[in-house]
Protein backbone atom coordinates (compact mmCIF):
# COMPACT_ATOMS: atom_id res chain seq x y z
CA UNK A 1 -13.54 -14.49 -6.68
CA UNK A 2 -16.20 -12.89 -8.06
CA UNK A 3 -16.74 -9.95 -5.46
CA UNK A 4 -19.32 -7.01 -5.59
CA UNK A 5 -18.05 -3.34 -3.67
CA UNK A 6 -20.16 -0.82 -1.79
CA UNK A 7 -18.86 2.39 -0.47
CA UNK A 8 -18.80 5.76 -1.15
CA UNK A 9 -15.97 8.43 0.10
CA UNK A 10 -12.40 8.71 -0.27
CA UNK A 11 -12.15 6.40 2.70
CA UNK A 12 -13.27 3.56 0.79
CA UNK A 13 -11.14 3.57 -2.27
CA UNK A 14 -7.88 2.06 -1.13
CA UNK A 15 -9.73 -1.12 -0.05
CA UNK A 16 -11.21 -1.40 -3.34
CA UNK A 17 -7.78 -0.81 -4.88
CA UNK A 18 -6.35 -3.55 -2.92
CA UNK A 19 -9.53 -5.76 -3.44
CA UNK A 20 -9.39 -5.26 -7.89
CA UNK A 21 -5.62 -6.42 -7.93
CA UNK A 22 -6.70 -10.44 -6.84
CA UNK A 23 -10.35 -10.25 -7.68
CA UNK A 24 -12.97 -10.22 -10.09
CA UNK A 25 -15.08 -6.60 -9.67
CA UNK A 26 -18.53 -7.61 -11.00
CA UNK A 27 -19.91 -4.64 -10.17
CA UNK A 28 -19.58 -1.19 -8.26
CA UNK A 29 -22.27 0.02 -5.38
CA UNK A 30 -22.22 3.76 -4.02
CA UNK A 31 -24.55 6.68 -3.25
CA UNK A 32 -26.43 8.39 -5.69
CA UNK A 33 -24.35 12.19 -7.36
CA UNK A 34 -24.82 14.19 -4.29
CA UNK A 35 -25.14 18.38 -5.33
CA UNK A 36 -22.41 20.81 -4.08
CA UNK A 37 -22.10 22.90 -1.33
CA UNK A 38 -24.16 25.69 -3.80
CA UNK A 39 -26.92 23.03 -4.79
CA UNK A 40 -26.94 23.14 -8.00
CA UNK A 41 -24.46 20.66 -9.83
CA UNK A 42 -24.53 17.10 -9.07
CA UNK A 43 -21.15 15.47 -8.03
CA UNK A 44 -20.46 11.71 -8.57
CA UNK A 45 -19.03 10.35 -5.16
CA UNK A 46 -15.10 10.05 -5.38
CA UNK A 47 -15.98 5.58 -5.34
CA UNK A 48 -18.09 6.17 -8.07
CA UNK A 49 -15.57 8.72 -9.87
CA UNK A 50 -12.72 5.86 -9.21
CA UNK A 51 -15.16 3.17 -10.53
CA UNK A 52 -15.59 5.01 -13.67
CA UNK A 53 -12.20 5.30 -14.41
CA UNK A 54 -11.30 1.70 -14.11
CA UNK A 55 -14.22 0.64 -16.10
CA UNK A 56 -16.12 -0.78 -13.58
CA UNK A 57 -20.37 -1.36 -13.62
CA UNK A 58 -21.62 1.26 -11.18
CA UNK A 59 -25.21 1.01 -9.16
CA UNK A 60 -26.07 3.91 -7.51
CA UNK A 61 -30.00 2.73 -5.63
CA UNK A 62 -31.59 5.57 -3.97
CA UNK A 63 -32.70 2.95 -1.42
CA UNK A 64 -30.53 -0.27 -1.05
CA UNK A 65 -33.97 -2.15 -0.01
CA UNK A 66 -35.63 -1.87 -3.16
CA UNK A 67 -36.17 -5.05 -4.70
CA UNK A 68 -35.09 -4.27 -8.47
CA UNK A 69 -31.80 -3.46 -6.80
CA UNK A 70 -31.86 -6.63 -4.87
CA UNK A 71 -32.25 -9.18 -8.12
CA UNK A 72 -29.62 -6.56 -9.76
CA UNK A 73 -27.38 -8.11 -7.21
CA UNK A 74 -28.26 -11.40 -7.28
CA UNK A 75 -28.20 -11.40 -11.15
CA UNK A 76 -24.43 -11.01 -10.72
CA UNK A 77 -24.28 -13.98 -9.36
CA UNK A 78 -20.90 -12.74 -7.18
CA UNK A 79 -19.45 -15.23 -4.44
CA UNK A 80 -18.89 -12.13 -2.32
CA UNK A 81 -19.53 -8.53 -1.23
CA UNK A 82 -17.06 -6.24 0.43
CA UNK A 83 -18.32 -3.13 2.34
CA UNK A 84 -16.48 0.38 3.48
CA UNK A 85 -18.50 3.27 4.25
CA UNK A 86 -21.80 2.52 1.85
CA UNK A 87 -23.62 4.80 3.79
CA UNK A 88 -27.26 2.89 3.49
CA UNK A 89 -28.88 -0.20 5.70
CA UNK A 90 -28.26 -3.57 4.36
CA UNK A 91 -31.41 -5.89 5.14
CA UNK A 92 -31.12 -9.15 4.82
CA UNK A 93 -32.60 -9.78 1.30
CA UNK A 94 -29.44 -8.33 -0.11
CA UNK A 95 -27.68 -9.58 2.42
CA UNK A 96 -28.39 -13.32 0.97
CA UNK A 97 -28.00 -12.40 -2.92
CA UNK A 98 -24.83 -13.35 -2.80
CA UNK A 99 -22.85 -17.15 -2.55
CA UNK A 100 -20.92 -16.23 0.70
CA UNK A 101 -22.66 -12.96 2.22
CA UNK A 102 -21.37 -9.30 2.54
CA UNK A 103 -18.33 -8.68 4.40
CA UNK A 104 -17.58 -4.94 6.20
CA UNK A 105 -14.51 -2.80 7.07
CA UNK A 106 -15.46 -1.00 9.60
CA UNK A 107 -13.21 1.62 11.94
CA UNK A 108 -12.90 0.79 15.17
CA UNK A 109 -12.25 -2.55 17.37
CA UNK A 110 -15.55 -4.26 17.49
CA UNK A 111 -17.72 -4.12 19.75
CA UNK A 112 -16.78 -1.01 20.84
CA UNK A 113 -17.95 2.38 19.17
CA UNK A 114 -20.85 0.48 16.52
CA UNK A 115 -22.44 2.94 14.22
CA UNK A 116 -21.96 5.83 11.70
CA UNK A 117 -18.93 7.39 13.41
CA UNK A 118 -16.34 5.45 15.08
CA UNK A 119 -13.04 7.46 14.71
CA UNK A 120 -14.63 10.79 15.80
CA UNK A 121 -16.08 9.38 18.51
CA UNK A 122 -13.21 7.64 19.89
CA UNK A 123 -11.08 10.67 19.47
CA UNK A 124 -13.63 12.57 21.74
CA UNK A 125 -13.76 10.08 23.99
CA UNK A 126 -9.88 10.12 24.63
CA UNK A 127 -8.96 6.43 23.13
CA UNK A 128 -5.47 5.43 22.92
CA UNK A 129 -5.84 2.42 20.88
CA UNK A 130 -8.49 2.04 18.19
CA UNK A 131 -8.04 -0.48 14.72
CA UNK A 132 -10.17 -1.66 12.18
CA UNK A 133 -12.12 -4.55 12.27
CA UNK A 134 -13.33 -6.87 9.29
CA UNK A 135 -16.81 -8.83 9.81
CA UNK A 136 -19.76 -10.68 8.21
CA UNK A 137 -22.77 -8.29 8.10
CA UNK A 138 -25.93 -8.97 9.49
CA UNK A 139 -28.89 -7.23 10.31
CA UNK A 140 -27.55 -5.39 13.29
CA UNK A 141 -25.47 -2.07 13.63
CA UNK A 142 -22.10 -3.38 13.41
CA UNK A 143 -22.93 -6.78 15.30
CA UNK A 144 -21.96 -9.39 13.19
CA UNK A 145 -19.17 -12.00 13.93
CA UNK A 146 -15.91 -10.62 13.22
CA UNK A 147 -13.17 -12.62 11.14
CA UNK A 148 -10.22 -10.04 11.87
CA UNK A 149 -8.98 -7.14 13.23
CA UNK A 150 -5.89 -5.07 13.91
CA UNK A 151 -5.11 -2.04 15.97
CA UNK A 152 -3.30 1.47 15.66
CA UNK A 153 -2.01 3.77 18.65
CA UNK A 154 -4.06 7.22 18.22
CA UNK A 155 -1.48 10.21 18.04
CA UNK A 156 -1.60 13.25 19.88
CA UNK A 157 -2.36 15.98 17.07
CA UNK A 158 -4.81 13.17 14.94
CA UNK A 159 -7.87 14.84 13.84
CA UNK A 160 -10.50 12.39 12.74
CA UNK A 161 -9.70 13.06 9.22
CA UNK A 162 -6.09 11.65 9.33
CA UNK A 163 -6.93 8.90 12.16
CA UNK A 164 -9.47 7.63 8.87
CA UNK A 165 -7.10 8.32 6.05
CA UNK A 166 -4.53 6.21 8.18
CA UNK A 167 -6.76 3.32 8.86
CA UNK A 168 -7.84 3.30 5.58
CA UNK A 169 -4.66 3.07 4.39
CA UNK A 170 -3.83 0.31 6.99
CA UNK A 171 -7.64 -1.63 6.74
CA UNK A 172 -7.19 -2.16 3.05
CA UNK A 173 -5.05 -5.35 3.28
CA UNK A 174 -6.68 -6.77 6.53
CA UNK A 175 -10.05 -6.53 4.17
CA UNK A 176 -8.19 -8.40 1.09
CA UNK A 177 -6.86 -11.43 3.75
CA UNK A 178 -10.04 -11.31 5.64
CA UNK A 179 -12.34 -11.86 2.77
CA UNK A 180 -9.84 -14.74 1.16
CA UNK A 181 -9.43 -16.35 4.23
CA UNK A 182 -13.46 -16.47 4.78
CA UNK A 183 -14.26 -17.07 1.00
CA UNK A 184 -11.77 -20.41 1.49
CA UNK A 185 -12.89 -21.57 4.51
CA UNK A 186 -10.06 -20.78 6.16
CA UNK A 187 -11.76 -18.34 8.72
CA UNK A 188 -14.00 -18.94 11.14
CA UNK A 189 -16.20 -15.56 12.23
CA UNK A 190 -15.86 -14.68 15.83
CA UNK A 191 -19.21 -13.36 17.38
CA UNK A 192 -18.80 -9.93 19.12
CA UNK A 193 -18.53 -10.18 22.83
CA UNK A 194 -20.85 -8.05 24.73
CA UNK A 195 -18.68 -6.61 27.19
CA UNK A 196 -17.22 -3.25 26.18
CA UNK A 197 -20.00 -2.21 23.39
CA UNK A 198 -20.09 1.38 22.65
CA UNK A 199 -22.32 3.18 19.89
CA UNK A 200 -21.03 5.90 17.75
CA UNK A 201 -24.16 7.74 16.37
CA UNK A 202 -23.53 10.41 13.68
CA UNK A 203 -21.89 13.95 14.80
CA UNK A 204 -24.93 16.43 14.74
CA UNK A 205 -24.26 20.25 15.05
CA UNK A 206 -24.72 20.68 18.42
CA UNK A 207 -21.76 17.96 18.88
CA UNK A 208 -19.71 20.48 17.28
CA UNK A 209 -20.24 23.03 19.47
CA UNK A 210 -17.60 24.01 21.99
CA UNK A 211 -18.27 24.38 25.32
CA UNK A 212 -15.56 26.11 26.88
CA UNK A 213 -16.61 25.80 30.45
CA UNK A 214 -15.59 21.74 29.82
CA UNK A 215 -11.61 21.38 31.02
CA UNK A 216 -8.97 21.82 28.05
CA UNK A 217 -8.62 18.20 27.30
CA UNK A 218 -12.14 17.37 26.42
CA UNK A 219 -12.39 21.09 24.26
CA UNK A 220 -9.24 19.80 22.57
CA UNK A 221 -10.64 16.35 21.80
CA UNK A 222 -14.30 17.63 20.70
CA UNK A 223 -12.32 19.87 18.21
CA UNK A 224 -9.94 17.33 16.62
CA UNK A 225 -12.82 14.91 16.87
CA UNK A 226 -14.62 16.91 14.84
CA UNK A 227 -12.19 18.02 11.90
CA UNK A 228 -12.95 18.46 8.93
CA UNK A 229 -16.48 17.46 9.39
CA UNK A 230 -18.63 18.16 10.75
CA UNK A 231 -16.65 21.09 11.82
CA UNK A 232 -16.30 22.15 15.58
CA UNK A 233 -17.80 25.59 15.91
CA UNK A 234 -18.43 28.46 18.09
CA UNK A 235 -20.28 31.90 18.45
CA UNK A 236 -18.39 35.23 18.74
CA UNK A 237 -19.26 38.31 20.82
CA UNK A 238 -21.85 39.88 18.05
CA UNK A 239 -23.58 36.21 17.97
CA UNK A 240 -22.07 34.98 14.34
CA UNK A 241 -20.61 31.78 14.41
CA UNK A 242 -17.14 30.82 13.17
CA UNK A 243 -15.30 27.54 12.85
CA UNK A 244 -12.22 26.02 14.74
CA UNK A 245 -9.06 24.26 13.64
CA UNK A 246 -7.51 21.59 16.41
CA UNK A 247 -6.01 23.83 19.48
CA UNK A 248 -3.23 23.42 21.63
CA UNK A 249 -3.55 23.06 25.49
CA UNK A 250 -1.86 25.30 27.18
CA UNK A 251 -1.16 24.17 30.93
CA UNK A 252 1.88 26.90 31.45
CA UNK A 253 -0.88 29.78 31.27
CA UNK A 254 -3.10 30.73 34.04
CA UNK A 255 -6.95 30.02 34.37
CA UNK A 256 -9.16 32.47 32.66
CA UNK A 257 -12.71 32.68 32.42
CA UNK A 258 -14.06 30.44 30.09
CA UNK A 259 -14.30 31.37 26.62
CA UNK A 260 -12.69 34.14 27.35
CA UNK A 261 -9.64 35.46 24.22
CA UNK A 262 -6.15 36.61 25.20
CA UNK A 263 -3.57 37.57 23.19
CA UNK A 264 0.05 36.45 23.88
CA UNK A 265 2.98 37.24 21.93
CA UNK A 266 0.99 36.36 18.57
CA UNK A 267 -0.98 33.85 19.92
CA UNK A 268 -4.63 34.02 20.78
CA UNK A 269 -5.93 31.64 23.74
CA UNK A 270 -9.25 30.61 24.82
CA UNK A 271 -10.00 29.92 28.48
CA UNK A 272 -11.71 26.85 29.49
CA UNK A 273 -13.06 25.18 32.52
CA UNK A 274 -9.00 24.26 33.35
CA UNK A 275 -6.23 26.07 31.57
CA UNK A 276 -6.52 27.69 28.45
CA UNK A 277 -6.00 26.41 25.09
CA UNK A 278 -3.98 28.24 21.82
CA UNK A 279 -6.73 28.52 18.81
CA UNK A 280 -5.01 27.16 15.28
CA UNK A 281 -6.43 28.35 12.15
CA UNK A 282 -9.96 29.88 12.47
CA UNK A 283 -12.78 30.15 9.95
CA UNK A 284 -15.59 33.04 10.22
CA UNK A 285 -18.93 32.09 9.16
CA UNK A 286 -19.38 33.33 4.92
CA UNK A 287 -15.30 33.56 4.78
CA UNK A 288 -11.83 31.29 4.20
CA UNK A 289 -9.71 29.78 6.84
CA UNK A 290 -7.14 32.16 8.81
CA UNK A 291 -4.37 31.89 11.14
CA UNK A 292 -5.73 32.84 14.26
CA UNK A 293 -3.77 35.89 15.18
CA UNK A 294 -4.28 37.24 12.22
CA UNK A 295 -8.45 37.12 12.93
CA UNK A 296 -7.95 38.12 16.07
CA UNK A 297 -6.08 40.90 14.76
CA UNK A 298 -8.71 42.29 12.86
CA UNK A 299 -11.59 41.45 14.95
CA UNK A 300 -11.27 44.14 17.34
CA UNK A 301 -13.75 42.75 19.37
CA UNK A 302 -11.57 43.83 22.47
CA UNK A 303 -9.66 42.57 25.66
CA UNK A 304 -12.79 41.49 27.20
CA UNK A 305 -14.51 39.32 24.47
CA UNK A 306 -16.00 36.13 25.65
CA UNK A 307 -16.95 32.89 23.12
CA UNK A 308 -19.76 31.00 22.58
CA UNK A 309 -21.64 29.58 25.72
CA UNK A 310 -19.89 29.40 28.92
């Protein structure tokens, strides 16, 4: 088939990977060149940078709506559209400039946790079970009727960056079959039920915060959910902020006050609103990532230091 992509980070590229070895890439969608972390150079987004490589037409629309973009598409006259992570609103203009409609990889087991981020906010939440699920876009968040899906068992020590980079990984082929099986008539699109819908709006700051009067297992899952972006965080005793790696609960230690640092044999625990947990790596605000004992080590913030906001 003739098949148009749209996405934009890492994420996306194995599904287009799988998706160029049986089909026909007219044409590559992504962000516009974002600038770095110092605002001055422009970086090409790693679809784009993959595109590029492989030869591929790029389109990079500020706005996905506007309508020299839209008879771009349709000019292509593609049979299909595959979507991972674009990062824009599809209406239903572009939706239609194509034979068969746009079809999305999205991560998580539709309905549950629609929106902009599904795998941090089921690791917060405490899921066991999340997947991937592969369905017809329409003019909804994440509502359209869905032609398959599979599932994967969340591990213990996943942060939401290697819960993604797995299901990536894993979504890539259920996209390729999906879209085949749909594009021959071979599939018939489910409609999402409406029992069990969840919303996963995108992380904001104050998300990232840690609350350490919350018991250890929520702390813990707010931190993974949040790694590497958009970075759990916390203030220290002279009000700067610094950055936390995933923890480890530790239910053989006695209750301390919340947020309150102990050292213990080289480790450095936190206490929470249960037992404490063990900090990982550490990153002060302005500086590099460090082991935590070592920080702590050189801190010298004393016996008595409390973090952030009980």
């Amino acid at each position: 088939m003739r098949l148009i992509f749209a996405g934009t980070p890492q994420i996306a590229v194995p599904s287009l990977t799988a998706l160029a070895e049986r089909h026909d890439i007219v044409a590559v969608v992504t962000q516009p060149d974002a600038r770095g972390k110092r605002g001055r150079d422009l970086h090409p987004s790693p679809v784009k940078a993959y595109a590029q490589e492989q030869g591929w037409p790029v389109l990079t629309p500020s706005r996905a709506s506007d309508p020299d973009f839209i008879a771009q598409i349709a000019a292509l006259d593609a049979d299909i559209a595959a979507v991972v992570a674009y990062g824009q609103i599809l209406r239903t203009d572009l939706l239609d400039a194509t034979r068969l409609g746009w079809v999305n990889l999205h991560f998580s087991l539709l309905p549950a946790w629609r929106g902009a981020a599904p795998v941090q906010r089921s690791l917060m939440a405490g899921d066991e079970i999340t997947g991937v699920s592969a369905f017809v876009l329409d003019e909804g968040m994440d509502t359209g009727p869905v032609i398959g899906s599979m599932s994967e068992r969340v591990r213990r020590d996943d942060t939401a960056g290697s819960l993604l980079e797995r299901l990536a990984e894993a979504g890539a082929p259920l996209l390729v079959q999906a879209i085949e099986a749909y594009g021959a008539g071979q599939a018939t699109p489910m409609p999402q039920v409406e029992d069990g819908v969840s919303h996963a709006a995108k992380l904001s700051r104050d998300d990232a915060h840690v609350r350490w009067d919350r018991p250890a297992h929520v702390v813990d899952r707010q931190i993974r959910g949040c790694t590497p972006a958009p970075g759990a965080w916390t203030t220290l005793p002279d009000g700067a902020s610094m950055k936390l790696g995933p923890v480890r609960e530790r239910a053989d230690l006695p209750a301390t006050v919340p947020g309150q640092v102990t050292a213990h044999d080289g480790s450095v625990t936190v206490g929470t609103g249960g037992h404490p947990v063990e900090l990982g790596w550490v990153q002060p605000a302005g500086k590099g990532q460090v082991e935590a004992g070592a920080w702590w080590r050189g801190a010298r913030f004393g016996d008595a230091a409390v973090l952030g906001d009980a």
